[in-house]
N, C-alpha and C. Protein backbone atom coordinates (compact mmCIF):
# COMPACT_ATOMS: atom_id res chain seq x y z
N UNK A 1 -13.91 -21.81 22.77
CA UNK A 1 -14.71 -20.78 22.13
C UNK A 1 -15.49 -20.00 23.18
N UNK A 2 -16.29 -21.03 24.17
CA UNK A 2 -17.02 -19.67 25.36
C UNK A 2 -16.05 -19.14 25.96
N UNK A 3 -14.79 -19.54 26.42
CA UNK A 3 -14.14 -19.08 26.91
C UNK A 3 -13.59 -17.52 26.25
N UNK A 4 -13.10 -17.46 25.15
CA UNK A 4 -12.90 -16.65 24.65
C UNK A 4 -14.20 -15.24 24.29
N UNK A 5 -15.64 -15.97 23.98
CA UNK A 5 -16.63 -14.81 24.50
C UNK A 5 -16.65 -14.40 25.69
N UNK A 6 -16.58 -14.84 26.63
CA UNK A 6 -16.49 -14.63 28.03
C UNK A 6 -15.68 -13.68 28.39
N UNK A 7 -14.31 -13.63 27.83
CA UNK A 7 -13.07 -12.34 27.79
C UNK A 7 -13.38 -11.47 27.23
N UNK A 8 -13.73 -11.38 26.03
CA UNK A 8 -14.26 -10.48 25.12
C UNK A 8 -15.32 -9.64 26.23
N UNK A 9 -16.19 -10.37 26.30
CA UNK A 9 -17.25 -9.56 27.41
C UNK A 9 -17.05 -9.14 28.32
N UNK A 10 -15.78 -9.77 28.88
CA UNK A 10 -15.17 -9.10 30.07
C UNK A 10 -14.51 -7.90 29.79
N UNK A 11 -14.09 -7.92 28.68
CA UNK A 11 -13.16 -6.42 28.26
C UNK A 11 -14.16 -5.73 28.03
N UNK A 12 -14.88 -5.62 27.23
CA UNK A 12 -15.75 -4.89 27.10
C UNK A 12 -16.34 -4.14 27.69
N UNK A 13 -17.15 -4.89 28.92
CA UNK A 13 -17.85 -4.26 30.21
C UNK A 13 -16.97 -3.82 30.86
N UNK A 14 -15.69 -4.10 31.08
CA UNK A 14 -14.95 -2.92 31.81
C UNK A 14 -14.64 -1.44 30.97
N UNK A 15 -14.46 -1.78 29.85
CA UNK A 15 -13.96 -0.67 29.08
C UNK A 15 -15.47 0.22 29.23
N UNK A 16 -16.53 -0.13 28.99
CA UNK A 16 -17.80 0.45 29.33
C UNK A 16 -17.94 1.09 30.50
N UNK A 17 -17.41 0.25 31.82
CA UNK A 17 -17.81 0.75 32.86
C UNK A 17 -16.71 1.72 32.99
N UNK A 18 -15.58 1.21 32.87
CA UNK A 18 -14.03 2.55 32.75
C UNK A 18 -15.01 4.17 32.66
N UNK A 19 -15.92 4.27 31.81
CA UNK A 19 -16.04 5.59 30.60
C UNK A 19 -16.60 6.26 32.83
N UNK A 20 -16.41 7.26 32.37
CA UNK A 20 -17.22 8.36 33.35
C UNK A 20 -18.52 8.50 32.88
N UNK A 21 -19.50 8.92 34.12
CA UNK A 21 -20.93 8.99 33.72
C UNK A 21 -21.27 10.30 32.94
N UNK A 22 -22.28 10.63 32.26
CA UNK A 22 -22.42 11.88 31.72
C UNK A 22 -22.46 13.38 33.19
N UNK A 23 -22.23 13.05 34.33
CA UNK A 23 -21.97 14.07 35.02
C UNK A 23 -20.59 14.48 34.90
N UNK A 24 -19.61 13.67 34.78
CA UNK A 24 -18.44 13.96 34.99
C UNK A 24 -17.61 14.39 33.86
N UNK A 25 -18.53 14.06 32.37
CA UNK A 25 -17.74 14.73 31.20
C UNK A 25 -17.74 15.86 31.13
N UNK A 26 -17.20 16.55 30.13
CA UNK A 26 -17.29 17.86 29.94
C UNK A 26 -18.10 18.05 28.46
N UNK A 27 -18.88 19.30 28.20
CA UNK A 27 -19.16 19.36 27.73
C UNK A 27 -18.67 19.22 25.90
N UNK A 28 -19.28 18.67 25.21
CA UNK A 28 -18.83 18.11 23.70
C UNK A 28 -18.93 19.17 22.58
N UNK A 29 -17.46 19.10 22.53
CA UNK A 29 -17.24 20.78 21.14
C UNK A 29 -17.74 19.73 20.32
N UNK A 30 -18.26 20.89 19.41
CA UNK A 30 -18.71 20.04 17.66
C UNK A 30 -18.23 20.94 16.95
N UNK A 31 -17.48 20.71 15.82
CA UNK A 31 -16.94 21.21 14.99
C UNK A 31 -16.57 20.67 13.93
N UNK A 32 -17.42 20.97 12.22
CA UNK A 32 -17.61 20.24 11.36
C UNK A 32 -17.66 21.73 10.18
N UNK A 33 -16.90 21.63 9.09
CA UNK A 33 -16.96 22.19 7.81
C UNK A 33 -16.77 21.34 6.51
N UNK A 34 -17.43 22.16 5.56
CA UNK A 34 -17.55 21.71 4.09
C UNK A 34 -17.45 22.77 3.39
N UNK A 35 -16.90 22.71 2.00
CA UNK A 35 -17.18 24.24 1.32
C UNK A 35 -16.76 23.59 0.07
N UNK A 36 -17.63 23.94 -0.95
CA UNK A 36 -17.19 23.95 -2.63
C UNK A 36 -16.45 25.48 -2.96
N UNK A 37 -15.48 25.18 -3.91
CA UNK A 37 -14.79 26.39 -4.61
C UNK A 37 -15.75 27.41 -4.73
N UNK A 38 -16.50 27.37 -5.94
CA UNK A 38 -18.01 27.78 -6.48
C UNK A 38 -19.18 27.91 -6.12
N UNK A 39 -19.96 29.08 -5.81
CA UNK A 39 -21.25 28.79 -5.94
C UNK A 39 -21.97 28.99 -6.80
N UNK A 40 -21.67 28.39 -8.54
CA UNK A 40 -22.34 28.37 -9.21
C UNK A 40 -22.63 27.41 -10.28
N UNK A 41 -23.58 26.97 -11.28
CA UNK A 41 -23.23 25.56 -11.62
C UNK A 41 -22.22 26.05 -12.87
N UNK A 42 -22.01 26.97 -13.16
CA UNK A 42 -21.45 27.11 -14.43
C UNK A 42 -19.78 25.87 -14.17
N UNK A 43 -19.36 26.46 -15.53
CA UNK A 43 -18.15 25.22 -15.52
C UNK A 43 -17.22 26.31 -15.30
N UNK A 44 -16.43 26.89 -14.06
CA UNK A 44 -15.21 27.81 -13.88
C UNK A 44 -13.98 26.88 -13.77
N UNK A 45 -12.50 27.55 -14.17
CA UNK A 45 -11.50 27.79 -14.18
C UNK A 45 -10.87 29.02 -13.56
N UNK A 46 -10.21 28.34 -12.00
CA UNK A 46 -9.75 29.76 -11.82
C UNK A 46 -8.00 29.48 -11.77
N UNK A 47 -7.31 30.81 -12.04
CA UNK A 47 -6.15 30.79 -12.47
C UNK A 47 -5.84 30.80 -13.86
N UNK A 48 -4.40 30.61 -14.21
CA UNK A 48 -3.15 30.31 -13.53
C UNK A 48 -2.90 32.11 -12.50
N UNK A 49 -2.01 31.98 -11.65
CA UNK A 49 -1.55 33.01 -10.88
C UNK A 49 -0.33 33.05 -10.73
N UNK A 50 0.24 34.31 -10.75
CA UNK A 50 1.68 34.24 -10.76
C UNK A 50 2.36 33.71 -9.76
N UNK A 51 1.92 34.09 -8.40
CA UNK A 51 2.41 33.61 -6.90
C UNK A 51 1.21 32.65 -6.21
N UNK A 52 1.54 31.93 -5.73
CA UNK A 52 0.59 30.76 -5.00
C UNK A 52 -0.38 31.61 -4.34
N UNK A 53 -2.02 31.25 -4.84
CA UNK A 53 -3.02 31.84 -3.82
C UNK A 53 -3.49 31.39 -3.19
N UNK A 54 -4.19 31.90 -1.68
CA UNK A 54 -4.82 31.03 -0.95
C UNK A 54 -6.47 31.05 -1.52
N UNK A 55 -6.91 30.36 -1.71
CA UNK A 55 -8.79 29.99 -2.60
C UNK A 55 -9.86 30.16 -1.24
N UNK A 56 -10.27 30.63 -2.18
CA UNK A 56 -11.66 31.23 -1.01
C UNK A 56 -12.83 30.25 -1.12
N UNK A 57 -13.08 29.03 -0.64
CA UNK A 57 -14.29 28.37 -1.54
C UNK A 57 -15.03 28.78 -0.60
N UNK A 58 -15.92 29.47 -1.64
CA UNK A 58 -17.14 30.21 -1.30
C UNK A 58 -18.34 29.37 -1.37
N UNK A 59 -18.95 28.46 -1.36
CA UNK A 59 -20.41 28.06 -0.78
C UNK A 59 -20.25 26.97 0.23
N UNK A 60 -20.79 27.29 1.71
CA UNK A 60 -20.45 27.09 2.47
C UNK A 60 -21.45 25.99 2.87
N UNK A 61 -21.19 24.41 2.96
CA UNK A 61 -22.41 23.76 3.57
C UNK A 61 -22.66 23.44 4.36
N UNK A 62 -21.53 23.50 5.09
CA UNK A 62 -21.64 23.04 6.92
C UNK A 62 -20.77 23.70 7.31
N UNK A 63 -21.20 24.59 8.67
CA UNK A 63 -20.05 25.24 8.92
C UNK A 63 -20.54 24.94 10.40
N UNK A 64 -20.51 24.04 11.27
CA UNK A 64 -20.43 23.86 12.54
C UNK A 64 -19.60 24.43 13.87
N UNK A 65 -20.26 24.96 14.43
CA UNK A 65 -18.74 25.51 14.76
C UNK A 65 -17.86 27.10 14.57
N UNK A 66 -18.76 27.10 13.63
CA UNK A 66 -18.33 28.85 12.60
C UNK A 66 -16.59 28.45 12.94
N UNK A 67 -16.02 28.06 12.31
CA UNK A 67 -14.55 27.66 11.99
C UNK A 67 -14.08 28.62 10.81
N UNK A 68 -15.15 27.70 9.94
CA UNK A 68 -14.22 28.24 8.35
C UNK A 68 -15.42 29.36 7.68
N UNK A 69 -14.37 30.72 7.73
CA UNK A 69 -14.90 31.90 6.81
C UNK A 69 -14.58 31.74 5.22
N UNK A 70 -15.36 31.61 4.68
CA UNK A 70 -15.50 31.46 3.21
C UNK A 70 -14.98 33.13 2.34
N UNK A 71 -15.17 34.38 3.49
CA UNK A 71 -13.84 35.56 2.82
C UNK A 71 -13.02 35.60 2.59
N UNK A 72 -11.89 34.83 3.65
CA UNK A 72 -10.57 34.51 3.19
C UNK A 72 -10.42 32.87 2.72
N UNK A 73 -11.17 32.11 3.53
CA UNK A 73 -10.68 30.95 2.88
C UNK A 73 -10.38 29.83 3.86
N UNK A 74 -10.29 30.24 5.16
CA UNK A 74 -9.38 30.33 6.26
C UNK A 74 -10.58 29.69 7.35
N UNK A 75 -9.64 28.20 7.86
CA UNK A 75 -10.69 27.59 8.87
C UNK A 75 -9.65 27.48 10.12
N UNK A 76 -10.28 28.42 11.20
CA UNK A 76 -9.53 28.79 12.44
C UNK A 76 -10.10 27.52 13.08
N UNK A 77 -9.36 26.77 14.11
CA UNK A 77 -9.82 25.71 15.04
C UNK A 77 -10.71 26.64 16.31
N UNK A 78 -11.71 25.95 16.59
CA UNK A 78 -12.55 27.08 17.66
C UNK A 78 -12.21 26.31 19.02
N UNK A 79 -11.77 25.28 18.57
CA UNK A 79 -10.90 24.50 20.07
C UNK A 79 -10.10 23.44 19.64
N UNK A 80 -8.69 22.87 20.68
CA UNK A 80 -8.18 22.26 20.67
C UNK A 80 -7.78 20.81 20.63
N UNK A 81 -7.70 19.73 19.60
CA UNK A 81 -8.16 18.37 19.23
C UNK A 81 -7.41 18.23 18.02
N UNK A 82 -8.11 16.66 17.63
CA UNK A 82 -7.48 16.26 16.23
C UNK A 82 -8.46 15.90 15.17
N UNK A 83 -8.28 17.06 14.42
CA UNK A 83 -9.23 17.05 13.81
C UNK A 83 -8.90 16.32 11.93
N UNK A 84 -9.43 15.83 11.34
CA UNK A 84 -9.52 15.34 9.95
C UNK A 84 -9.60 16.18 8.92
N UNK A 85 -8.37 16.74 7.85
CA UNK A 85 -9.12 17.65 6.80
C UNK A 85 -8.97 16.71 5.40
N UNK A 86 -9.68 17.66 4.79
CA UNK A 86 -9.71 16.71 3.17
C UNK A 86 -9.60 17.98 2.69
N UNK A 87 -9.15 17.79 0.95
CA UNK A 87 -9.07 18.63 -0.30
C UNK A 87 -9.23 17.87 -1.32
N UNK A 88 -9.84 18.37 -2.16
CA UNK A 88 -10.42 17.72 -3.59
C UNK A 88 -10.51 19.00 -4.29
N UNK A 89 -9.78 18.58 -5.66
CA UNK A 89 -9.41 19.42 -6.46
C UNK A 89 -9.83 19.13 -8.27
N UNK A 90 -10.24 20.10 -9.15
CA UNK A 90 -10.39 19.23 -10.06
C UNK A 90 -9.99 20.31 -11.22
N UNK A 91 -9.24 19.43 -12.19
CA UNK A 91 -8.16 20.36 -13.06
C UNK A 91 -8.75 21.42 -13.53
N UNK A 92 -8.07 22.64 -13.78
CA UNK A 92 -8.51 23.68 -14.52
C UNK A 92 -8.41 23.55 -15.94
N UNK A 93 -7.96 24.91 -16.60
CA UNK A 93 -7.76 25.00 -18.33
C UNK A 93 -6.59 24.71 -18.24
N UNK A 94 -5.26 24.96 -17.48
CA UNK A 94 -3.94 24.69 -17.40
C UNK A 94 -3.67 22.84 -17.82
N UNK A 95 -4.44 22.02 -17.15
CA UNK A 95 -4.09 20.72 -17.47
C UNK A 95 -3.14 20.25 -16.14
N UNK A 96 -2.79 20.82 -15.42
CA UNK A 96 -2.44 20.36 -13.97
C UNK A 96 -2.60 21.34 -13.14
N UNK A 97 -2.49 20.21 -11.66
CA UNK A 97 -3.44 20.45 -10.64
C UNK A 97 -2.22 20.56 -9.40
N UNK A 98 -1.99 21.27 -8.56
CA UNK A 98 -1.41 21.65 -7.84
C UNK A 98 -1.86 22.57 -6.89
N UNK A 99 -2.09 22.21 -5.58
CA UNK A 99 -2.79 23.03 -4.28
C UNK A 99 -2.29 21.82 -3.02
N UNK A 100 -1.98 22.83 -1.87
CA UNK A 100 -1.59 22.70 -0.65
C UNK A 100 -2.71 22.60 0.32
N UNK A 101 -2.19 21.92 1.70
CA UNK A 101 -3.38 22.82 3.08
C UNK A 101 -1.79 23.08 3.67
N UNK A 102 -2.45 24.43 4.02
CA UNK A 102 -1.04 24.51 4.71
C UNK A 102 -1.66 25.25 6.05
N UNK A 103 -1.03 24.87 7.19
CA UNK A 103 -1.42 24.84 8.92
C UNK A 103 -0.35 26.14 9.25
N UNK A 104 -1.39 27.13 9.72
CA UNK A 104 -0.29 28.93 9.95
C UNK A 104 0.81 28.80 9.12
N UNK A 105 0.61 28.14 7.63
CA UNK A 105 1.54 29.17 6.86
C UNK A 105 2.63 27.66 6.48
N UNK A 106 2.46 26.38 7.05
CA UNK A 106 3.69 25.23 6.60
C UNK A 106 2.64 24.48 6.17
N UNK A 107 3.41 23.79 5.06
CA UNK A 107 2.79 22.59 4.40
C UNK A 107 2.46 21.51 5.10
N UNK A 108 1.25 21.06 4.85
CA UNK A 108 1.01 20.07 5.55
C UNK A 108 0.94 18.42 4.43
N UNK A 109 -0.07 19.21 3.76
CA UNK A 109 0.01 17.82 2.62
C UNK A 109 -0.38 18.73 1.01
N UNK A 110 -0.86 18.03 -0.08
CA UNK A 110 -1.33 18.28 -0.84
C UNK A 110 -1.56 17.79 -1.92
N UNK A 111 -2.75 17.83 -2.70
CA UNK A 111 -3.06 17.12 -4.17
C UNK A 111 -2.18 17.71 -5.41
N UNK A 112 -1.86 16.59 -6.27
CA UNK A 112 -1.24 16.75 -7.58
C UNK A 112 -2.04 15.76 -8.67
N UNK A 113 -2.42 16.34 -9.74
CA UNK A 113 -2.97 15.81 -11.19
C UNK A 113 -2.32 16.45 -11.86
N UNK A 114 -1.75 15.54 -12.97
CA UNK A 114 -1.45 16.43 -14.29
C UNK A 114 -1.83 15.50 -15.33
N UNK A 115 -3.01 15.11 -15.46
CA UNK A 115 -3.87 13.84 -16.31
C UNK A 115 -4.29 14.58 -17.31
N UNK A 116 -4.47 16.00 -17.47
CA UNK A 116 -5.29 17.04 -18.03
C UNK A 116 -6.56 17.17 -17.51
N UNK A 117 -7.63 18.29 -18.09
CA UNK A 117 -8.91 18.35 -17.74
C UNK A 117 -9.73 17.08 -17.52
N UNK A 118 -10.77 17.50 -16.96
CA UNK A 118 -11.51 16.61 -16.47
C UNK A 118 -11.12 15.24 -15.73
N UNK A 119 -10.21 15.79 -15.01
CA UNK A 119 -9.55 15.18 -13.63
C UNK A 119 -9.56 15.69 -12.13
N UNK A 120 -9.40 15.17 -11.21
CA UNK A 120 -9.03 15.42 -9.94
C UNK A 120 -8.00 14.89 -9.29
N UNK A 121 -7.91 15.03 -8.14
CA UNK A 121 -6.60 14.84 -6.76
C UNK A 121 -7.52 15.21 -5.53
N UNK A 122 -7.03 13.85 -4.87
CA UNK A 122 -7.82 14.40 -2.91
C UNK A 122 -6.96 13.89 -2.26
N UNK A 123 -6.88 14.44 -1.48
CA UNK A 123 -6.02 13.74 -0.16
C UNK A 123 -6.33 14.05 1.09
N UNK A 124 -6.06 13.82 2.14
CA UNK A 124 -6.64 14.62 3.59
C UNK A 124 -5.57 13.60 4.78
N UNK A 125 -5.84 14.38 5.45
CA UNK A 125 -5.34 13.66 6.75
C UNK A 125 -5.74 13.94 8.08
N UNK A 126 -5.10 13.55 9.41
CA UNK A 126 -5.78 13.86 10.54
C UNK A 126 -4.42 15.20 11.41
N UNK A 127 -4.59 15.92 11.88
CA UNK A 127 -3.80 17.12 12.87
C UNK A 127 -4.45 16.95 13.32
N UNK A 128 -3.52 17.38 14.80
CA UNK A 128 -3.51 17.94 16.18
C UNK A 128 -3.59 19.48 15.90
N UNK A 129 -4.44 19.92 16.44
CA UNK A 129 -4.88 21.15 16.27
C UNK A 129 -4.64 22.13 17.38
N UNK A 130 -4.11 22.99 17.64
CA UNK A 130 -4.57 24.12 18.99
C UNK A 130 -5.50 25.18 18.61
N UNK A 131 -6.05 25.74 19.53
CA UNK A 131 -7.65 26.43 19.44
C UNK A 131 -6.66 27.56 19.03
N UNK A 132 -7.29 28.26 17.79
CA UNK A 132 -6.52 29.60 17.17
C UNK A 132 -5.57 28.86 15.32
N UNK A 133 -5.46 27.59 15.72
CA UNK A 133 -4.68 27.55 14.99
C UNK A 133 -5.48 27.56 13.31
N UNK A 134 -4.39 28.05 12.42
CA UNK A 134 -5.38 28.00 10.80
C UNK A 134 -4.88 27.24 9.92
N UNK A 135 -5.93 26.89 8.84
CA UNK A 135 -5.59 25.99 7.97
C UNK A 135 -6.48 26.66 6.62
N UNK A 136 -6.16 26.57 5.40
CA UNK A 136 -6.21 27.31 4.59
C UNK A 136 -5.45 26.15 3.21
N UNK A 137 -6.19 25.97 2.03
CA UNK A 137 -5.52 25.61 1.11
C UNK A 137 -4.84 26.68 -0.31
N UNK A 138 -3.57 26.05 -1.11
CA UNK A 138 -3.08 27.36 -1.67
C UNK A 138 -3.14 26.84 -2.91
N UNK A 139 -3.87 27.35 -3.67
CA UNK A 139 -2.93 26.59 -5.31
C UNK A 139 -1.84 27.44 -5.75
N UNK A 140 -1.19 26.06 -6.26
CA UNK A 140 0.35 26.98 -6.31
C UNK A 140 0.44 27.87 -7.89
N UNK A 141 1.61 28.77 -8.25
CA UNK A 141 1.48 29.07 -8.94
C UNK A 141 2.05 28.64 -10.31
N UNK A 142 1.10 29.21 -11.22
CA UNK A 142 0.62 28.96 -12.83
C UNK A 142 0.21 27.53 -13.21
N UNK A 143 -0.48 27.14 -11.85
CA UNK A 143 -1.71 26.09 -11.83
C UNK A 143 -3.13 26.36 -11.96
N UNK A 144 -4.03 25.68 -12.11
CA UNK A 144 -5.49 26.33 -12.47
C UNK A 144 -6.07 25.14 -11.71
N UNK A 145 -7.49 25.37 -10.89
CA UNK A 145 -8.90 24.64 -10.54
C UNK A 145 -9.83 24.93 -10.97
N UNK A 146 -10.60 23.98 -11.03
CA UNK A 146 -11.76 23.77 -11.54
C UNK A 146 -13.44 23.71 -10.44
N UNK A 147 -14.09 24.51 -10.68
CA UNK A 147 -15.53 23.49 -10.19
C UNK A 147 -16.69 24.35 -10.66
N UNK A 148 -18.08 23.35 -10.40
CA UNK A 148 -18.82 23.88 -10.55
C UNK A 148 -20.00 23.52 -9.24
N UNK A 149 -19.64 24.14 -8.57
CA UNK A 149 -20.04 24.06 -7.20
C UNK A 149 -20.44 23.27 -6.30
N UNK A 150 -19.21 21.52 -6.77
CA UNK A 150 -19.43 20.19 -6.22
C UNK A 150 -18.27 19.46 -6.19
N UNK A 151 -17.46 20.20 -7.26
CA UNK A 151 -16.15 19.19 -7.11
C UNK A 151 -14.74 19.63 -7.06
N UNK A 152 -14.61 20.99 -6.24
CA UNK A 152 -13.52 20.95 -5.47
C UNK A 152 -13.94 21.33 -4.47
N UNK A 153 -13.37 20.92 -3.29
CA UNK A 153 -14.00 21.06 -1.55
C UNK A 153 -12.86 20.83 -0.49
N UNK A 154 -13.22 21.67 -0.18
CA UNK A 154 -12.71 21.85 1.70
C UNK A 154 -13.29 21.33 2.69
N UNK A 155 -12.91 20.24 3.41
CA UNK A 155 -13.89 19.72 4.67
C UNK A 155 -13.15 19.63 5.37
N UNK A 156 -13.30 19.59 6.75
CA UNK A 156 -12.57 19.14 8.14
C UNK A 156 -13.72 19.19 9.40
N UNK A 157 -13.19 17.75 9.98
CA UNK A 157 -14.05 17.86 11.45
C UNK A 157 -12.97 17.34 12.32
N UNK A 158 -13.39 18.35 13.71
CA UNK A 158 -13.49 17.66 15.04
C UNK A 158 -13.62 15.83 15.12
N UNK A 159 -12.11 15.53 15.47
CA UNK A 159 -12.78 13.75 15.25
C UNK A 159 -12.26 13.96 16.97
N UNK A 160 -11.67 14.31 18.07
CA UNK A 160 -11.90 14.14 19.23
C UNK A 160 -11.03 15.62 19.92
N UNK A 161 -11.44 16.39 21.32
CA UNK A 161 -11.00 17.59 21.24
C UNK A 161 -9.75 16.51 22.24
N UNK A 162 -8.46 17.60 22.47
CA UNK A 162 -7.88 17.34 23.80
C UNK A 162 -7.57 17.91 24.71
């Protein structure tokens, strides 16, 4: 058993001492967004649409970084890393739920409900990102979302640059 703390501590303190001192790092991008569909409490439904739209969620709560413009919808990487996004979606009047993130324009992942109202879908994952690159979610068409300015959302952060 000491033996085995003893290694442990030994890895450790090297992996510690491994790191470079704060002279030699480079300086630390931060880059962190959040956004609800809505900024209002009412109960909206938006859609159905004939052709898949990209959603503008407009109230913006963290925008670190100034990444994601809440005009189009659209969160540009402000530097290069792998960053974490999420989507949460919550049914419209239609009764299913269908929306993408899609990275310059290809699918990346996306939520599906068809439980009826008063449901949701989240999913997220982690990309490799290049500085420029966009990400944007779409609901597809003659699907409907729901919120009231808490429960459908856009987030993504910076989890390390490269």
């Amino acid at each position: 058993m000491v033996s085995s703390l003893f290694l442990l501590m030994l890895v450790v303190c090297g992996l510690v001492g491994a790191r470079p001192g704060p002279e030699h790092d480079e300086p630390q991008v931060k880059v962190a967004f959040s956004a609800t569909l809505l900024n209002n409490q009412n109960w909206t439904s938006l859609g159905p649409y004939e052709k898949d739209e990209t959603l503008k969620f407009e109230r913006v709560v963290t925008n670190i970084g100034n990444g994601y413009d809440p005009a189009t919808g659209v969160f540009t990487a402000p530097a290069k890393g792998l960053y974490y996004v999420q989507i949460t979606g919550m049914v419209g009047s239609s009764g299913t739920l269908n929306a993408g993130l899609k990275k310059n324009g290809e699918n990346m992942f996306a939520i599906h409900q068809k439980a009826g109202t008063q449901a949701s879908a989240s999913n997220g994952m982690t990309l490799a990102l290049e500085q420029g690159d966009r990400l944007f979610v779409q609901l597809w068409a003659g699907q409907t979302i729901a919120d009231q300015s808490r429960l459908s959302t856009f987030t993504g952060f910076l989890v390390f640059p490269m």
